[in-house]
Protein backbone atom coordinates (compact mmCIF):
# COMPACT_ATOMS: atom_id res chain seq x y z
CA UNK A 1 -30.29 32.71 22.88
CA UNK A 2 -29.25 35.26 20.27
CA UNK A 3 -30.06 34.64 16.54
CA UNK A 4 -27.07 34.12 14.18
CA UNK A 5 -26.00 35.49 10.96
CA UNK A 6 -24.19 33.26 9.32
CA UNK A 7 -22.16 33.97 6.17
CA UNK A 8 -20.21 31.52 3.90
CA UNK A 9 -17.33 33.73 1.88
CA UNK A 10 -14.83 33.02 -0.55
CA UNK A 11 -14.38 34.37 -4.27
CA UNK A 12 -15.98 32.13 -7.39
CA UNK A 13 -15.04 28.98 -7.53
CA UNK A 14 -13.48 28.55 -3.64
CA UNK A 15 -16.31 25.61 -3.09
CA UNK A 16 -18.12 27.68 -1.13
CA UNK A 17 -22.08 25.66 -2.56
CA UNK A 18 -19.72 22.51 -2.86
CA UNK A 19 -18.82 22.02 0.70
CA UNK A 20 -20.67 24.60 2.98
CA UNK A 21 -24.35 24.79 1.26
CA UNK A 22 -26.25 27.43 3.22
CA UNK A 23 -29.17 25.20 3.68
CA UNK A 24 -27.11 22.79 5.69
CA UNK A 25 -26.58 24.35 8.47
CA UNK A 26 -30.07 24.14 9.87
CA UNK A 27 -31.28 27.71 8.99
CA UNK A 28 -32.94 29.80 6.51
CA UNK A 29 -30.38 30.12 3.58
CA UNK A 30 -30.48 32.06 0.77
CA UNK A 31 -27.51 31.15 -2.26
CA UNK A 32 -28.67 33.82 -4.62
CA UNK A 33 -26.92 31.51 -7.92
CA UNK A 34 -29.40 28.81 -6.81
CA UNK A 35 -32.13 31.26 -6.96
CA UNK A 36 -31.20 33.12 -10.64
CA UNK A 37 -31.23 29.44 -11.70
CA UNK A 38 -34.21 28.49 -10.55
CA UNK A 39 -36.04 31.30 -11.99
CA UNK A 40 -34.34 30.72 -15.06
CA UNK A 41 -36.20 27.44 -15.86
CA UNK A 42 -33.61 25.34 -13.64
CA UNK A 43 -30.18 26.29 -15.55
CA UNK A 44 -27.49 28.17 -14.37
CA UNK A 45 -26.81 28.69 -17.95
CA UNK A 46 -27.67 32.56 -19.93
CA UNK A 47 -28.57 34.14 -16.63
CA UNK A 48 -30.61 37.52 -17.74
CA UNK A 49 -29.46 40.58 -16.17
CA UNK A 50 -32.97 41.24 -15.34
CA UNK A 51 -33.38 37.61 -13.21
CA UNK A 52 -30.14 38.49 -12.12
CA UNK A 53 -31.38 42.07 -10.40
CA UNK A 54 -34.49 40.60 -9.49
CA UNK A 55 -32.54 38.15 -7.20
CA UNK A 56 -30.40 40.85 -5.82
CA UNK A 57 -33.52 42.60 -4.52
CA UNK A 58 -34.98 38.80 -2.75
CA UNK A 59 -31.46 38.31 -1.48
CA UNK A 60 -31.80 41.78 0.49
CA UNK A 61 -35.09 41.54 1.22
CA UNK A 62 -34.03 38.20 2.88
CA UNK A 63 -31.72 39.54 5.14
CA UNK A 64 -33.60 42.30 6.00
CA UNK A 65 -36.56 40.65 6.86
CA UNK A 66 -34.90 38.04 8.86
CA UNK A 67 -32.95 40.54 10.97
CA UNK A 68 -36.52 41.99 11.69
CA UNK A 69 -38.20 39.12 12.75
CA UNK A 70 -35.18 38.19 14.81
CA UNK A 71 -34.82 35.10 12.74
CA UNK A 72 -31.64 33.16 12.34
CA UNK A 73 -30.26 32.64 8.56
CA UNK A 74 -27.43 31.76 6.42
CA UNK A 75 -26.20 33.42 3.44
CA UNK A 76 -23.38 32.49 0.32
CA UNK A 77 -21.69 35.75 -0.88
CA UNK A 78 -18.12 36.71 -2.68
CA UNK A 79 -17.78 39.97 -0.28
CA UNK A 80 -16.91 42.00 -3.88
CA UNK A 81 -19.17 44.27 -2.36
CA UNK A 82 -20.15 46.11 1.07
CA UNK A 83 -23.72 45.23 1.31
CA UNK A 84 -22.21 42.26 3.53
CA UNK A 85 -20.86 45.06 5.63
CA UNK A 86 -23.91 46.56 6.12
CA UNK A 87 -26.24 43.84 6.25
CA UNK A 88 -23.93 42.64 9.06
CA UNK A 89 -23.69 45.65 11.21
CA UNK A 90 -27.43 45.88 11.35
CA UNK A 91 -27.61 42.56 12.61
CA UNK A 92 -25.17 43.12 15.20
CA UNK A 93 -27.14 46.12 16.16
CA UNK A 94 -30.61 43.93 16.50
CA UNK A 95 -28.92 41.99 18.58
CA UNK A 96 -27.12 38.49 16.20
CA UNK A 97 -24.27 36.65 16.81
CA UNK A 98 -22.22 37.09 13.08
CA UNK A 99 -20.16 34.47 12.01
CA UNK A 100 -18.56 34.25 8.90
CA UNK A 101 -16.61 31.74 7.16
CA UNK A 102 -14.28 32.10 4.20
CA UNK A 103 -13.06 29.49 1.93
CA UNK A 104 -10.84 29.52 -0.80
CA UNK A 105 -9.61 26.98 -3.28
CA UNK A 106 -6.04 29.07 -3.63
CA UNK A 107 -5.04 31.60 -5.93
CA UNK A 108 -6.55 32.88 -8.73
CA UNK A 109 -5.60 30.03 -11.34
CA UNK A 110 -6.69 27.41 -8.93
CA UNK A 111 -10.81 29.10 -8.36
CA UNK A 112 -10.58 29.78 -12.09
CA UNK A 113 -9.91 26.29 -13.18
CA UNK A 114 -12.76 25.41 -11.15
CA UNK A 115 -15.46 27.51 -12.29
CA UNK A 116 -14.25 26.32 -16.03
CA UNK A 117 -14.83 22.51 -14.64
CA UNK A 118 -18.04 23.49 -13.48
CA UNK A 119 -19.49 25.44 -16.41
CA UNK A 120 -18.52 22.69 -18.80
CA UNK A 121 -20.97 20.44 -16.06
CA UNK A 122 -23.91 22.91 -16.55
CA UNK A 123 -23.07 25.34 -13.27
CA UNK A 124 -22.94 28.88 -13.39
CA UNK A 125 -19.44 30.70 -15.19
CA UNK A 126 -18.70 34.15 -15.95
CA UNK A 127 -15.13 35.56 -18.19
CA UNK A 128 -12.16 34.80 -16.84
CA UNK A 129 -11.86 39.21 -16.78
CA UNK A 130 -14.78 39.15 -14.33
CA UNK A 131 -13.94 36.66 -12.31
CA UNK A 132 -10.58 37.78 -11.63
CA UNK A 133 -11.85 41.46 -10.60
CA UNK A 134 -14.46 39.53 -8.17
CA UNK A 135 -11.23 37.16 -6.50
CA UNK A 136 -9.28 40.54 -6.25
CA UNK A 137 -12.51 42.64 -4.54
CA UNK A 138 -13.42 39.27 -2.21
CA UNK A 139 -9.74 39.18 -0.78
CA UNK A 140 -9.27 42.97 -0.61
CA UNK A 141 -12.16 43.18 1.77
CA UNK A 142 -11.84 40.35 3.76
CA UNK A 143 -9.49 42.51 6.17
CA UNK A 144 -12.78 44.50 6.80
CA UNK A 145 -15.15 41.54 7.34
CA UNK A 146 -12.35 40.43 9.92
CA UNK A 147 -12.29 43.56 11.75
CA UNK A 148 -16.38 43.36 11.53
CA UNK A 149 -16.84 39.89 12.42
CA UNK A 150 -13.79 39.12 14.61
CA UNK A 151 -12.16 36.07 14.46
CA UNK A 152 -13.49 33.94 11.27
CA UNK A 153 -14.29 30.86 12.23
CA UNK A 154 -13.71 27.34 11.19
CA UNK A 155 -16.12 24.73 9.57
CA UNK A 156 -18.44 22.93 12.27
CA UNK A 157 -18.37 20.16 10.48
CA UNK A 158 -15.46 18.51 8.52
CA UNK A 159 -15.95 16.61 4.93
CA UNK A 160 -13.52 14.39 3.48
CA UNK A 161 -14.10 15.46 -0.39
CA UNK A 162 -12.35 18.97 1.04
CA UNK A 163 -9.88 19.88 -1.52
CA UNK A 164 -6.53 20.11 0.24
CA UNK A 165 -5.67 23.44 -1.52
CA UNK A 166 -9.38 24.99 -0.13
CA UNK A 167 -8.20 27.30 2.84
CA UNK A 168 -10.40 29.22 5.49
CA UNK A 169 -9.29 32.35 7.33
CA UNK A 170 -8.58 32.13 10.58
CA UNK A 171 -6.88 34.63 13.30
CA UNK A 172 -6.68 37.18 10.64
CA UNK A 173 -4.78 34.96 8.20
CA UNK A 174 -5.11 33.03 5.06
């Protein structure tokens, strides 16, 4: 049996931690907001850019050593960038079975009101500004991570608390 790469996708505030945690799906997951948090005394709160580097680095260092042992794994990402891309295609090339889903609470508005609700409950936040560039670079390269991954596949396991307005991509549409 062929490890798997599995990758939960969606911009800020698509419930991505909320409803498909990487660590329950039964593999090694890394959610690199989990991690800044932790080493930031437990709060999601005043993130340092250092911690927030730092983090970077473990959550490639992850990847890459679990593509080298052969080891299956789970990761949480926005796709605003093509490390995904790459990280993906090497585990192709060792030999994985990708999968990635994407989730998405709806337009812009709708992930933004979301990440307000949950910095007011002590989660992470960022601007509004930032957040909007990171919803615009998540859904411009989703195309790519189709074409990459194939067809992105649905939840294997269904929760009630689902917001009606979250959406996955499926058969190359939203």
């Amino acid at each position: 049996m062929h490890p798997k790469m599995l990758v939960v996708a969606g911009p800020p505030g698509s419930g991505k931690s909320t409803f498909f945690p990487v660590n329950g799906f039964g593999l090694d997951g890394f959610n690199a907001d989990d991690r800044a948090a932790a080493l930031n005394g437990g709060s999601y709160e005043n993130i340092s850019l250092d911690i927030r580097a730092h983090v970077g680095k473990e959550f490639e260092d992850f990847v890459a050593d679990h593509i080298k042992a052969q080891k299956s794994f789970a990761i949480e990402t926005t796709l605003r960038t093509d490390i995904t891309f790459r990280q993906a295609q090497l585990a192709k090339k060792a030999g994985f079975q990708i999968e990635m889903m994407y989730v998405t609470a709806g337009d812009f508005d709708s992930c933004l009101q979301r990440v307000i609700a949950r910095g007011f409950s002590g989660g992470h936040s960022a601007p509004a500004e930032q957040l909007k560039q990171i919803y615009d670079e998540s859904l411009k390269n989703l195309p790519i991570q189709c074409r990459l991954f194939g067809q992105i596949g649905r939840p294997t396991r269904v929760d009630p608390q689902l917001p009606k307005t979250c959406q996955l991509f499926a058969n190359n549409r939203l």
